[in-house]
C-alpha atoms as a PDB file:
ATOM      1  CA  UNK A   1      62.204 115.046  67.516  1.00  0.00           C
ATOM      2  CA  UNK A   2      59.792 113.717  70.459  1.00  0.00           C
ATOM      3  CA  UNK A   3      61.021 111.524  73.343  1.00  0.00           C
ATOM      4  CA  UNK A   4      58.963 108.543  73.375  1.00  0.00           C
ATOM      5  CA  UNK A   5      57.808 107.470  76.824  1.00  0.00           C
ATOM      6  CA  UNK A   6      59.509 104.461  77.094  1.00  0.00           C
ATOM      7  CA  UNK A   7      62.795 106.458  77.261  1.00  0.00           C
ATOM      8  CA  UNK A   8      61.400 108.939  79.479  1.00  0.00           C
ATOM      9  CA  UNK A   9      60.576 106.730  81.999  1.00  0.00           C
ATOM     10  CA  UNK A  10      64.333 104.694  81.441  1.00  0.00           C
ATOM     11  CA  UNK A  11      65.873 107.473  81.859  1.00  0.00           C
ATOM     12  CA  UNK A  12      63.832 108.846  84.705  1.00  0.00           C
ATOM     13  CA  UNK A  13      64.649 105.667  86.369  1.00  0.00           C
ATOM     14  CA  UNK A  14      68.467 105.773  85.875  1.00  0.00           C
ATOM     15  CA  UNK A  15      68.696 109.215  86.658  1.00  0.00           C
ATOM     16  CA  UNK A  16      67.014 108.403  90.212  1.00  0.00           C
ATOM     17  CA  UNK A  17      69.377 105.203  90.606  1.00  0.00           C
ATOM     18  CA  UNK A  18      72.297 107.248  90.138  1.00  0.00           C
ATOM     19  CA  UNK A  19      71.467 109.777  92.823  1.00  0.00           C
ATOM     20  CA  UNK A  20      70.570 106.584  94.676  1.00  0.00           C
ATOM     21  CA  UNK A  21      74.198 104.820  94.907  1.00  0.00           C
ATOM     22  CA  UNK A  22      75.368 108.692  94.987  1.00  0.00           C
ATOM     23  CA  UNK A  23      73.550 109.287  98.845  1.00  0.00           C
ATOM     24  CA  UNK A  24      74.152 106.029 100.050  1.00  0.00           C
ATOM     25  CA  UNK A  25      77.985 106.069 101.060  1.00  0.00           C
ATOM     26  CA  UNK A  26      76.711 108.878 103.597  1.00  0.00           C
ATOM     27  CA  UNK A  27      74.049 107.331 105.364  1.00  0.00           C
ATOM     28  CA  UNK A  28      74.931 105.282 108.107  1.00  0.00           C
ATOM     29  CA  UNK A  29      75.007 101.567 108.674  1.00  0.00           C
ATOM     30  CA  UNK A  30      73.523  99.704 111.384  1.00  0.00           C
ATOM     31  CA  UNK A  31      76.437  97.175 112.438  1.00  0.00           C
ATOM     32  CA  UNK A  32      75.320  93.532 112.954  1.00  0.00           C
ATOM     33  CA  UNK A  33      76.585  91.700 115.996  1.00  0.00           C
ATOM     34  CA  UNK A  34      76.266  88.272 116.277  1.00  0.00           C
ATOM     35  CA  UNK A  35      73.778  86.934 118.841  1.00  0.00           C
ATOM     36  CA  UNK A  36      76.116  84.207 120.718  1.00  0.00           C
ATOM     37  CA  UNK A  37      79.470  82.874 119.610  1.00  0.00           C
ATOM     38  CA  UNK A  38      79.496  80.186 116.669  1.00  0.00           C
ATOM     39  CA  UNK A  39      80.464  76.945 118.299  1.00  0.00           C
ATOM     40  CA  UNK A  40      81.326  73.535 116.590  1.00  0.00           C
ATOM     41  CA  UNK A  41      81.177  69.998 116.976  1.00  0.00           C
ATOM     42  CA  UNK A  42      83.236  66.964 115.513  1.00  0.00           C
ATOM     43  CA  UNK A  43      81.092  63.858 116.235  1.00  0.00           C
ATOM     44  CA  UNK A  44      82.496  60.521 114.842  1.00  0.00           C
ATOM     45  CA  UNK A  45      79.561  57.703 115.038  1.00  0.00           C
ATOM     46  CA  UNK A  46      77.147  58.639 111.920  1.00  0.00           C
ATOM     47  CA  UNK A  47      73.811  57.250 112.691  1.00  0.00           C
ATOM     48  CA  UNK A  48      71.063  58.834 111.669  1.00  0.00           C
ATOM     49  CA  UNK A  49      69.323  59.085 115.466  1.00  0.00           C
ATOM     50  CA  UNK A  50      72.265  60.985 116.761  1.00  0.00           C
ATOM     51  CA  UNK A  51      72.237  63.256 113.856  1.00  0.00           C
ATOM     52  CA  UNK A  52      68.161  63.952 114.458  1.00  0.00           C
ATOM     53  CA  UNK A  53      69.288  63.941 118.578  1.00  0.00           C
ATOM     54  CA  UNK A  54      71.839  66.834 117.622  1.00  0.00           C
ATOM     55  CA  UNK A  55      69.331  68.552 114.915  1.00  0.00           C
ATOM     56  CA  UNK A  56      67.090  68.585 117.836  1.00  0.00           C
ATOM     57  CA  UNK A  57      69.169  70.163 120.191  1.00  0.00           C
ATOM     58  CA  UNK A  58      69.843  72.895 117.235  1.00  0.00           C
ATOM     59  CA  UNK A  59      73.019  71.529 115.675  1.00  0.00           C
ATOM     60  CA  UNK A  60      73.341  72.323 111.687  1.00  0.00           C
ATOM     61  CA  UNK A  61      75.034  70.084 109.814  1.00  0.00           C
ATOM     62  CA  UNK A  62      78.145  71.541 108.370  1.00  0.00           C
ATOM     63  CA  UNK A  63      80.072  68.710 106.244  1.00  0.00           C
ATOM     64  CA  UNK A  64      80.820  64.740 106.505  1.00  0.00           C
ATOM     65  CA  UNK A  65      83.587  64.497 104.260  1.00  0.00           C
ATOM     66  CA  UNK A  66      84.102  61.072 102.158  1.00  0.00           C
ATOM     67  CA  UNK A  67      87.153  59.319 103.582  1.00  0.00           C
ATOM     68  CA  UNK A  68      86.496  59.840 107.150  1.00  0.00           C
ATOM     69  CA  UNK A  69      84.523  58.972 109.845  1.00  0.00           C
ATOM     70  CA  UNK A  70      83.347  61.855 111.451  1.00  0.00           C
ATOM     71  CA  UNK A  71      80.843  64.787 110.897  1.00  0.00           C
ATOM     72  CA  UNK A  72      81.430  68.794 111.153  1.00  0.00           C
ATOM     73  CA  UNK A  73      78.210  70.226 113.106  1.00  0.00           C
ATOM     74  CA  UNK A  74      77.949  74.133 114.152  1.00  0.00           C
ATOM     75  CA  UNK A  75      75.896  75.852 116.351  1.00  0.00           C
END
């Protein structure tokens, strides 16, 4: 019975995934730090200039729930 190629190569390729996920629990990890601190902003007035003001200054919008009057902005 011959091994097409097709399977050859799938299982090649699962063969060398396997001994993939096998190494990686023992290499190490570079841990990520954040740059700066998250830091966040309630702002009540909505208009759009002092939305594009804060965008400016590098404020992300976060969420403006419907009910209320104010806006959720991080940084």
């Amino acid at each position: 019975m011959r091994i097409s190629i097709y399977t050859r190569v799938c299982l090649t390729l699962i063969v060398v995934l396997l001994v993939w996920l096998a190494i990686r629990p023992y290499t190490s990890v570079a841990t990520a730090q954040a740059y700066s601190p998250v830091q966040y902003k309630l702002i009540v007035a909505q208009s759009e200039d002092q939305l594009n003001t804060l965008g400016k200054d590098g404020w992300i919008l976060v969420t403006c729930p419907w009910g209320t009057n104010g806006c959720v902005l991080r940084r």
